[in-house]
C-alpha atoms as a PDB file:
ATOM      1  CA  UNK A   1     -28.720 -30.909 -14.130  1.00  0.00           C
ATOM      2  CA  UNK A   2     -28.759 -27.628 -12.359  1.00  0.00           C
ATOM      3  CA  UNK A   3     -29.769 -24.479 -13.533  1.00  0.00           C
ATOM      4  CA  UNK A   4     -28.691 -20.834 -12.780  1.00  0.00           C
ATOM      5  CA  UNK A   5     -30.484 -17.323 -13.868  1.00  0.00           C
ATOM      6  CA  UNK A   6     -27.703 -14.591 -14.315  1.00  0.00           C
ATOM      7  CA  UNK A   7     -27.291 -12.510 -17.158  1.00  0.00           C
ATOM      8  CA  UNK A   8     -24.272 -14.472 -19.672  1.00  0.00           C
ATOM      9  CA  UNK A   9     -21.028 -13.026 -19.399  1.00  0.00           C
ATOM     10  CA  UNK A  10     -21.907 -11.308 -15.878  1.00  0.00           C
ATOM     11  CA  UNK A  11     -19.115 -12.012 -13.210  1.00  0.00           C
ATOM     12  CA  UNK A  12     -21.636 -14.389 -11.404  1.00  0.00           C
ATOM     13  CA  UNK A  13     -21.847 -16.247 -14.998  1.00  0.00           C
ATOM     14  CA  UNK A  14     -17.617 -16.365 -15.773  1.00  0.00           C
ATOM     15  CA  UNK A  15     -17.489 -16.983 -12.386  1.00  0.00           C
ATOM     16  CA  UNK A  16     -19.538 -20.552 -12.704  1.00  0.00           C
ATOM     17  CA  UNK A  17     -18.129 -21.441 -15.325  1.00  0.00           C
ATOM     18  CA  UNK A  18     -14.422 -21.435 -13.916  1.00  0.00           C
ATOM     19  CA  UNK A  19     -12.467 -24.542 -14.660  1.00  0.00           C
ATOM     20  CA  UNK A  20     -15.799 -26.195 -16.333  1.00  0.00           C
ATOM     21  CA  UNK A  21     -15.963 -27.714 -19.639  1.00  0.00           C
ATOM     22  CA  UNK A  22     -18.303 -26.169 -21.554  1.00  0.00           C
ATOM     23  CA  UNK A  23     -20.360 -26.579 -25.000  1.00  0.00           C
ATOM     24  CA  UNK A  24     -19.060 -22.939 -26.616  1.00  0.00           C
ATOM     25  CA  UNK A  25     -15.719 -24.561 -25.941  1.00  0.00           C
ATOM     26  CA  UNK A  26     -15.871 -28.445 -26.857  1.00  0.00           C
ATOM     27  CA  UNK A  27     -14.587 -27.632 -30.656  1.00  0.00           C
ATOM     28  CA  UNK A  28     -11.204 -27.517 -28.590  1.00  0.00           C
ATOM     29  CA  UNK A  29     -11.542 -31.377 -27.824  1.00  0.00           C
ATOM     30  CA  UNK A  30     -13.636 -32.762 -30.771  1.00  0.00           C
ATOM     31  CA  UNK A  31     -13.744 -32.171 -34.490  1.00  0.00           C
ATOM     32  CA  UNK A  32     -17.179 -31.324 -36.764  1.00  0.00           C
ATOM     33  CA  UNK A  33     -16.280 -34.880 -37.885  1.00  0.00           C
ATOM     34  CA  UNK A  34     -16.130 -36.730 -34.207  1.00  0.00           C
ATOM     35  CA  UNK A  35     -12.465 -37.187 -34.247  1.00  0.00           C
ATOM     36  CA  UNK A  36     -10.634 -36.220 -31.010  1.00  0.00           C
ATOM     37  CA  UNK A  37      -8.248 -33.238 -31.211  1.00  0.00           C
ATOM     38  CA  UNK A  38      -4.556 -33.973 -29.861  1.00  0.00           C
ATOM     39  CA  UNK A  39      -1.218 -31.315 -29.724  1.00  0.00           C
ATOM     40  CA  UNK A  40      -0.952 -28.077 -28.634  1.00  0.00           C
ATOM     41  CA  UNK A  41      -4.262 -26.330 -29.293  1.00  0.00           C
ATOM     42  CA  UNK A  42      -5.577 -29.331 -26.533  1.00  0.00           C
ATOM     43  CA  UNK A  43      -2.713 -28.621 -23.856  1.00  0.00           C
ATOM     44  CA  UNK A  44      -3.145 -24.683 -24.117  1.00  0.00           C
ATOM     45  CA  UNK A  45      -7.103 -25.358 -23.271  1.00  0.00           C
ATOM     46  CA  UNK A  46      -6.420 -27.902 -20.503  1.00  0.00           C
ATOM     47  CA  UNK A  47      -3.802 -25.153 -19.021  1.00  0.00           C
ATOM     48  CA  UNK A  48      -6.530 -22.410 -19.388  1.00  0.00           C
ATOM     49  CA  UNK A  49      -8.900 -25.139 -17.428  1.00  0.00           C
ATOM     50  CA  UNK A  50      -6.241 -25.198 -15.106  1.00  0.00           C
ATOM     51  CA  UNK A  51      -5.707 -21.308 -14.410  1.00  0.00           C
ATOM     52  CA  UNK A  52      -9.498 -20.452 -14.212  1.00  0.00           C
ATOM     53  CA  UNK A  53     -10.006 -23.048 -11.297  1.00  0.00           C
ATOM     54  CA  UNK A  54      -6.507 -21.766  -9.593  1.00  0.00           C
ATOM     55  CA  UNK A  55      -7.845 -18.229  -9.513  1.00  0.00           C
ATOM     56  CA  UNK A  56      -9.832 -16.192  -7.410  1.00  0.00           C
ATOM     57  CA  UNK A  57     -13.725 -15.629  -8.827  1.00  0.00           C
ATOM     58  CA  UNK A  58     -12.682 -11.607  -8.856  1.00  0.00           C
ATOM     59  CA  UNK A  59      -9.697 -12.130 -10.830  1.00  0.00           C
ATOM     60  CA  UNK A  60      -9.431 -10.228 -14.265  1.00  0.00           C
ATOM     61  CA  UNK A  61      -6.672 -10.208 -16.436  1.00  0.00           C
ATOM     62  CA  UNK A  62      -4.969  -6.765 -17.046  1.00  0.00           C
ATOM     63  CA  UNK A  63      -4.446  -7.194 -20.546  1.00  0.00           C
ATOM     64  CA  UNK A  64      -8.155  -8.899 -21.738  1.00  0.00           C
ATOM     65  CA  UNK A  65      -9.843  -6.279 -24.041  1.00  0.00           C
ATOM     66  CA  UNK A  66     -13.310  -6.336 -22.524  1.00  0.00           C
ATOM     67  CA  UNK A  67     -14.671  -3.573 -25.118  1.00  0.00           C
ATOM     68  CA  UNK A  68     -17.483  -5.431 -27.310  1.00  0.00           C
ATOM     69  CA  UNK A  69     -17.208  -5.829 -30.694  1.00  0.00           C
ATOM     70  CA  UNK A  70     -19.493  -4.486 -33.345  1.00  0.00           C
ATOM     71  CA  UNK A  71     -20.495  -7.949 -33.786  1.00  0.00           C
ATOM     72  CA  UNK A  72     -20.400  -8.851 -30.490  1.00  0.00           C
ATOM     73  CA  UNK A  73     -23.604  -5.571 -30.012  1.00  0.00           C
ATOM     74  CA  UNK A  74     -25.065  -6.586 -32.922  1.00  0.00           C
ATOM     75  CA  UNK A  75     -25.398 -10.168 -32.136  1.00  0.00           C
ATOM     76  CA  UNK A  76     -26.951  -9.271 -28.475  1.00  0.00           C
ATOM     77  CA  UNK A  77     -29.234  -6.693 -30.232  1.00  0.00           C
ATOM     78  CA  UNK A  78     -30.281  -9.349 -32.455  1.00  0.00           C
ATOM     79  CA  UNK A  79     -30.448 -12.156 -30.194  1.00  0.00           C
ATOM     80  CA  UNK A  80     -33.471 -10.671 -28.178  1.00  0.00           C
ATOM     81  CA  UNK A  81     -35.084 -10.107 -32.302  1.00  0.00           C
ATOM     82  CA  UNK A  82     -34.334 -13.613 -33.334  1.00  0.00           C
ATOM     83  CA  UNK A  83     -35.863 -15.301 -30.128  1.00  0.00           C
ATOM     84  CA  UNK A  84     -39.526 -13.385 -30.109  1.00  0.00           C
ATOM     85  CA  UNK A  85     -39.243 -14.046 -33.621  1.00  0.00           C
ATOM     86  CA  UNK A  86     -38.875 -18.424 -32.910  1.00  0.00           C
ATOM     87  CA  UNK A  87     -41.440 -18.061 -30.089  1.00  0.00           C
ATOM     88  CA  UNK A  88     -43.790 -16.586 -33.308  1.00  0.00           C
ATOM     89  CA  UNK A  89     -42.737 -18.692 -35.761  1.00  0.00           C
ATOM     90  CA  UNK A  90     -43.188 -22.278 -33.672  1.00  0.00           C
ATOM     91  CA  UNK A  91     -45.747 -21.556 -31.493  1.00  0.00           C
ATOM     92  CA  UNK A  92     -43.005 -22.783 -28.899  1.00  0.00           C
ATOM     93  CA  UNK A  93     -41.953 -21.091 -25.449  1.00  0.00           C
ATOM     94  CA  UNK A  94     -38.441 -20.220 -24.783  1.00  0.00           C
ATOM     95  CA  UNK A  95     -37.263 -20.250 -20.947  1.00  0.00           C
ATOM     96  CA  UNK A  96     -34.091 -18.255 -20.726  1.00  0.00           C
ATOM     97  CA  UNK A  97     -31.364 -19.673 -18.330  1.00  0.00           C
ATOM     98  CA  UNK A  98     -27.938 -18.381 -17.417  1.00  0.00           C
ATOM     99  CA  UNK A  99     -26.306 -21.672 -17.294  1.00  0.00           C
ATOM    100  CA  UNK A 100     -26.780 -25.309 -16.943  1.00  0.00           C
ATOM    101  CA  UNK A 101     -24.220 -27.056 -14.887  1.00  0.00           C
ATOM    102  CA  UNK A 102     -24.350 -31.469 -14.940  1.00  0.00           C
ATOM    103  CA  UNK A 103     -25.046 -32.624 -11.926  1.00  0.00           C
ATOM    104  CA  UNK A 104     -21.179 -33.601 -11.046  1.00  0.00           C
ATOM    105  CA  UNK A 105     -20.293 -29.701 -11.776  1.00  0.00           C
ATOM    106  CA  UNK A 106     -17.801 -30.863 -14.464  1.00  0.00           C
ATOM    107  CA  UNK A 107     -19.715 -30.252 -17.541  1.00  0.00           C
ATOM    108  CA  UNK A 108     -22.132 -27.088 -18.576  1.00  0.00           C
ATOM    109  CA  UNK A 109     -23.255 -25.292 -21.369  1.00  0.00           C
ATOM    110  CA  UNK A 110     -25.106 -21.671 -22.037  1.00  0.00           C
ATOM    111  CA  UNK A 111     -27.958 -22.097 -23.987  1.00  0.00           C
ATOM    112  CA  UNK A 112     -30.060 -18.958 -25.906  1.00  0.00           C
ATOM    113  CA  UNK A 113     -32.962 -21.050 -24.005  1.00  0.00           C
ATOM    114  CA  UNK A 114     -34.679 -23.907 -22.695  1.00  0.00           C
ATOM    115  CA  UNK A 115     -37.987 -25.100 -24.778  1.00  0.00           C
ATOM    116  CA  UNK A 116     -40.305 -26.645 -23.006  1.00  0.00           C
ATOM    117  CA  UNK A 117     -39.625 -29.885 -20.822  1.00  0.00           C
ATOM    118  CA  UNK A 118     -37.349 -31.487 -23.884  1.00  0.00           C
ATOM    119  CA  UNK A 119     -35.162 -29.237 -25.783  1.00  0.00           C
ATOM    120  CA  UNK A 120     -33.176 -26.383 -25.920  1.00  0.00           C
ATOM    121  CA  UNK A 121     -32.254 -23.407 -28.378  1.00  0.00           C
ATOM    122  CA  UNK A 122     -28.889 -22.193 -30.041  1.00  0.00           C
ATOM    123  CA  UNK A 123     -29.025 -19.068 -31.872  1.00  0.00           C
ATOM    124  CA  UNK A 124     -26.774 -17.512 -34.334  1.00  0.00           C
ATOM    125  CA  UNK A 125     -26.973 -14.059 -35.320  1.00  0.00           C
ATOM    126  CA  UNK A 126     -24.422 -14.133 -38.361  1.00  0.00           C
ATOM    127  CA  UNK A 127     -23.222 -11.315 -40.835  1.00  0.00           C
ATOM    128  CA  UNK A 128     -25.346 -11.384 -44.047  1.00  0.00           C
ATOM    129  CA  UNK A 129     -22.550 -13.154 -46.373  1.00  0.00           C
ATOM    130  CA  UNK A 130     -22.472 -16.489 -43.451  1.00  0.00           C
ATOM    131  CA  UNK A 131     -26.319 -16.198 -43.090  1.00  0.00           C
ATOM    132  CA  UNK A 132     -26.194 -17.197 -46.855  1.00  0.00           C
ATOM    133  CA  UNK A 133     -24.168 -19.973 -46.673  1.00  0.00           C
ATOM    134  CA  UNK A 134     -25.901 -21.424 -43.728  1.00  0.00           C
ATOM    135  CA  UNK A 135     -28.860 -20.622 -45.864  1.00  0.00           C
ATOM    136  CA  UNK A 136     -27.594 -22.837 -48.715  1.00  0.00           C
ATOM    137  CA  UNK A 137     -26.532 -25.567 -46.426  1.00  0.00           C
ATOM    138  CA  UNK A 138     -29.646 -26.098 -44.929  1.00  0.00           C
ATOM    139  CA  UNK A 139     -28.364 -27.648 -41.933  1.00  0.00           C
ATOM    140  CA  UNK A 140     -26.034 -26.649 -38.555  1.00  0.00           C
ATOM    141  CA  UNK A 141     -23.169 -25.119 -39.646  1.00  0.00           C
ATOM    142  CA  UNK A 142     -20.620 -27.427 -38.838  1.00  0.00           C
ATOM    143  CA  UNK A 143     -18.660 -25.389 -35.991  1.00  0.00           C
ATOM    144  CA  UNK A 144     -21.864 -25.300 -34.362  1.00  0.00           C
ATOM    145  CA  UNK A 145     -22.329 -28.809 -34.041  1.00  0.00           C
ATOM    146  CA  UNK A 146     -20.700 -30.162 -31.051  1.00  0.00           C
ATOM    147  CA  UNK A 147     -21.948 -26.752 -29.418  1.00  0.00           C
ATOM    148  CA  UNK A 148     -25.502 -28.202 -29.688  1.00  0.00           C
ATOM    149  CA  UNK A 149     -24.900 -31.916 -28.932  1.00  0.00           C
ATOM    150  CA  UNK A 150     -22.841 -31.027 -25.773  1.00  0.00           C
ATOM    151  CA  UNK A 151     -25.485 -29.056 -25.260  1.00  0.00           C
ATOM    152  CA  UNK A 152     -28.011 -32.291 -25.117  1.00  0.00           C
ATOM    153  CA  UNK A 153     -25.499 -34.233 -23.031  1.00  0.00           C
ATOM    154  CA  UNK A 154     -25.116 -31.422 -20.426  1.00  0.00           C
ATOM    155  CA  UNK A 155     -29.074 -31.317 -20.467  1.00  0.00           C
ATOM    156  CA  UNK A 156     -30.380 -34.769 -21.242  1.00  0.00           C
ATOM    157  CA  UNK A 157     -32.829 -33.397 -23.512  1.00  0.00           C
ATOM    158  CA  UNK A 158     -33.122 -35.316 -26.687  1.00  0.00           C
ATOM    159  CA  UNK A 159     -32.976 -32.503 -29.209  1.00  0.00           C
ATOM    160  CA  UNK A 160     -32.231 -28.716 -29.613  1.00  0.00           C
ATOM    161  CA  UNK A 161     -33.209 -26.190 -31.910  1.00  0.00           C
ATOM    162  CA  UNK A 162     -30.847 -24.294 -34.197  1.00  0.00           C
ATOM    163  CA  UNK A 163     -31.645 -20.850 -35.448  1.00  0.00           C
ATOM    164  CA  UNK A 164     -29.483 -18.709 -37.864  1.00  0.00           C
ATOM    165  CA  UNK A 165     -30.791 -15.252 -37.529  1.00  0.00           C
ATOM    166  CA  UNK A 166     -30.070 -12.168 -39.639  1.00  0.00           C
ATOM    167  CA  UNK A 167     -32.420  -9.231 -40.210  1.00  0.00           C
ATOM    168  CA  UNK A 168     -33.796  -8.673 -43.713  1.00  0.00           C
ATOM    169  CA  UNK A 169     -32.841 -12.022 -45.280  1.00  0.00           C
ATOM    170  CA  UNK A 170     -34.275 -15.412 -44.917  1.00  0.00           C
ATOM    171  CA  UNK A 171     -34.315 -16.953 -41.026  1.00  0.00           C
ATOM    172  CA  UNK A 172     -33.090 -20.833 -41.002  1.00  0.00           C
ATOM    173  CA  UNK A 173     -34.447 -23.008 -38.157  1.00  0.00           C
ATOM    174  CA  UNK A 174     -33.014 -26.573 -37.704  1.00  0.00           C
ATOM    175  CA  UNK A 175     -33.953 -29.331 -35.147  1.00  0.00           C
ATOM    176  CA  UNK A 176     -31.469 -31.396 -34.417  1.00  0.00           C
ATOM    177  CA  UNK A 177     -32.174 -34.958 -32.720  1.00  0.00           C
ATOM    178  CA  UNK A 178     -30.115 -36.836 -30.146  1.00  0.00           C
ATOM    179  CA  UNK A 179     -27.636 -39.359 -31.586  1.00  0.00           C
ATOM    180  CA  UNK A 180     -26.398 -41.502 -28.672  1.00  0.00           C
ATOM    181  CA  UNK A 181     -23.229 -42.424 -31.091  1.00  0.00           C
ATOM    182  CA  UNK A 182     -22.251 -38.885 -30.414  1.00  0.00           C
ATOM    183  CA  UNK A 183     -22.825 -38.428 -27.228  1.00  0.00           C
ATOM    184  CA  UNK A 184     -20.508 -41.619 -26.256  1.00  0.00           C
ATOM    185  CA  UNK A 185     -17.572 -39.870 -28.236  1.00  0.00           C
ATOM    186  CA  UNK A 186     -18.404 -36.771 -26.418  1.00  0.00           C
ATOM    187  CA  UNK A 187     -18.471 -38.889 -23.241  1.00  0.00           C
ATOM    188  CA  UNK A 188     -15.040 -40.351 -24.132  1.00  0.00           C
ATOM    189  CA  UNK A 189     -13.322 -37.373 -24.890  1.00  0.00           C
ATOM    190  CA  UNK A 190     -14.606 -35.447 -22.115  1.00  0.00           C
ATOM    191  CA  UNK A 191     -14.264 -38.396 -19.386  1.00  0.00           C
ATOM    192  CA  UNK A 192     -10.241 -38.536 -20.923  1.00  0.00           C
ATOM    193  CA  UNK A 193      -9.680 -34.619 -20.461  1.00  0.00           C
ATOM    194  CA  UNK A 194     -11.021 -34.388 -17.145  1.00  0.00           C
ATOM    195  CA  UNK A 195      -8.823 -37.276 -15.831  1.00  0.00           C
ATOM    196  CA  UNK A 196      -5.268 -35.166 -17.673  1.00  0.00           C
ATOM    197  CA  UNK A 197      -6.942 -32.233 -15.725  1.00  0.00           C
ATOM    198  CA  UNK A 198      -7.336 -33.613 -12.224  1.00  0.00           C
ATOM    199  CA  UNK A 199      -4.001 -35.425 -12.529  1.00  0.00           C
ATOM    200  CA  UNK A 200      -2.210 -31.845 -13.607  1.00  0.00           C
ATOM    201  CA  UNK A 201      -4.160 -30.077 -11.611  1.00  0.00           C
ATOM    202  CA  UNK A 202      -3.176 -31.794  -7.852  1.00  0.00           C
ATOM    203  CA  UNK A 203       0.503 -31.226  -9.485  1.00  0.00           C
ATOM    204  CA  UNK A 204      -0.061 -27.730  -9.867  1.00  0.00           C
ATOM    205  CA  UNK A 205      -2.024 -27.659  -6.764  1.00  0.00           C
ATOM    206  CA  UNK A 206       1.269 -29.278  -4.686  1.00  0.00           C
ATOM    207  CA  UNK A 207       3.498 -26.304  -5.484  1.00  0.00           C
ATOM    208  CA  UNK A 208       1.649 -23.525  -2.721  1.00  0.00           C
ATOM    209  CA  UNK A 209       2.321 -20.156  -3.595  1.00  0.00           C
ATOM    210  CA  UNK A 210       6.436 -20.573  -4.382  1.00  0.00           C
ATOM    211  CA  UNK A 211       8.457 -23.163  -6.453  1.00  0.00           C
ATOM    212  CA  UNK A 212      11.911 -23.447  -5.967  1.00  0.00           C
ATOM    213  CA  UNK A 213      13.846 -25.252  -8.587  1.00  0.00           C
ATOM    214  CA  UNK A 214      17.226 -26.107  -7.586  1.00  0.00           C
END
C-alpha cells in the first residue's frame, strides 16, 4: 500500500484518484447485504471510471457545482471536533493521510485516519435526526459498510474504527473486525469490474481523437 499527504478533495487528491476504484464509491458494485449490483447504475459508474482515466488531471467539468453544501461545511467543521474528540476518548493516535492507493494502483480508499500500525478510522458527522438512528442501531450504518471493509482490503489492516459524530448528542464509536468472507466478495466483484474496464477501456482507447461511423 502506498500512501499520499494532500488535503481530500484538493486537485492533487481528485487527481489520484482518477479512474481508481475507491471505498466512498464501492456501494456502486456491492450491496449492504454482499450481493453484487448489475444494470445500469453499474455501467454509468464503469463509464465514469472510464472518462476520469481518459481525461487530462486539469480537466473540470463546466457544469459541476463546486459550491459546498451546508452539510458538506458542517461535516468538515465537525470532522476536525469529532477526531480530537476519538484521540480523547481511546487514548488512540490518529495519523491523517490523503489517500491510500494498493500497491497495483487499482484500488484506494480516503480514510478520516490511520490508527496506529493496524487500523484505520471512518467518521461520520450526521444531522441530529440520522445521529439517532445510528444511535439506536448500535452498529455501522449499513451504507457505511462496504466503505469500511474496502477500506481494510485497500489497507490490509484487520479492523477500522467507526465514529458517528454530532455535537450535543451522544457520540457512537464502533470497531469493526476483518471478515475474510467479505473481503473475497469484495475481491470478486472488484477483480470482475476491473477486467469490463480494461476490456472497454482499450476500445475506447482505439478510437484517437475522431470516430467516423459510416
Amino acid at each position: 500500500m502506498k500512501t499520499f499527504n494532500m488535503p481530500q478533495g484538493s486537485k492533487e487528491w481528485e487527481s489520484i484518484r482518477r479512474g481508481v476504484v475507491t471505498a466512498s464509491e464501492i456501494d456502486a458494485l456491492i450491496t449492504p447485504e454482499w450481493k453484487p449490483r448489475t444494470g445500469e447504475g453499474v455501467k454509468t459508474y464503469l463509464y465514469n471510471k472510464i472518462a476520469e482515466k481518459l481525461m487530462a488531471p486539469d480537466t473540470e467539468d463546466e457544469d459541476v457545482n463546486t459550491t459546498p453544501s451546508w452539510a458538506a461545511d458542517q461535516g468538515k467543521i465537525l470532522e476536525n471536533t469529532a477526531i480530537p474528540w476519538f484521540e480523547f476518548e481511546t487514548d488512540l493516535k490518529v495519523e491523517r493521510v490523503g489517500f491510500c492507493l494498493s500497491d497495483d494502483g487499482r484500488i484506494g480508499c480516503s480514510p478520516d485516519g490511520l490508527v496506529g500500525d493496524d487500523a484505520g478510522l471512518e467518521t461520520k458527522c450526521p444531522q441530529p435526526h440520522y445521529q439517532v438512528r445510528y444511535l439506536l442501531g448500535q452498529a455501522v450504518p449499513k451504507q457505511y459498510l462496504g466503505q469500511v471493509h474496502m477500506s481494510m482490503l485497500v489497507t490490509g489492516r484487520p479492523c477500522w474504527w467507526f465514529v458517528s459524530y454530532s455535537q450535543n448528542m451522544p457520540k457512537l464509536i464502533v470497531k469493526v473486525e476483518r471478515d475474510e468472507a467479505i473481503q473475497e466478495k469484495l475481491r470478486d466483484v472488484i477483480d470482475a469490474f476491473l477486467g469490463d474496464f480494461d476490456r472497454e477501456f482499450e476500445k475506447v482507447r482505439e478510437f484517437g481523437q475522431i470516430l467516423v461511423v459510416k
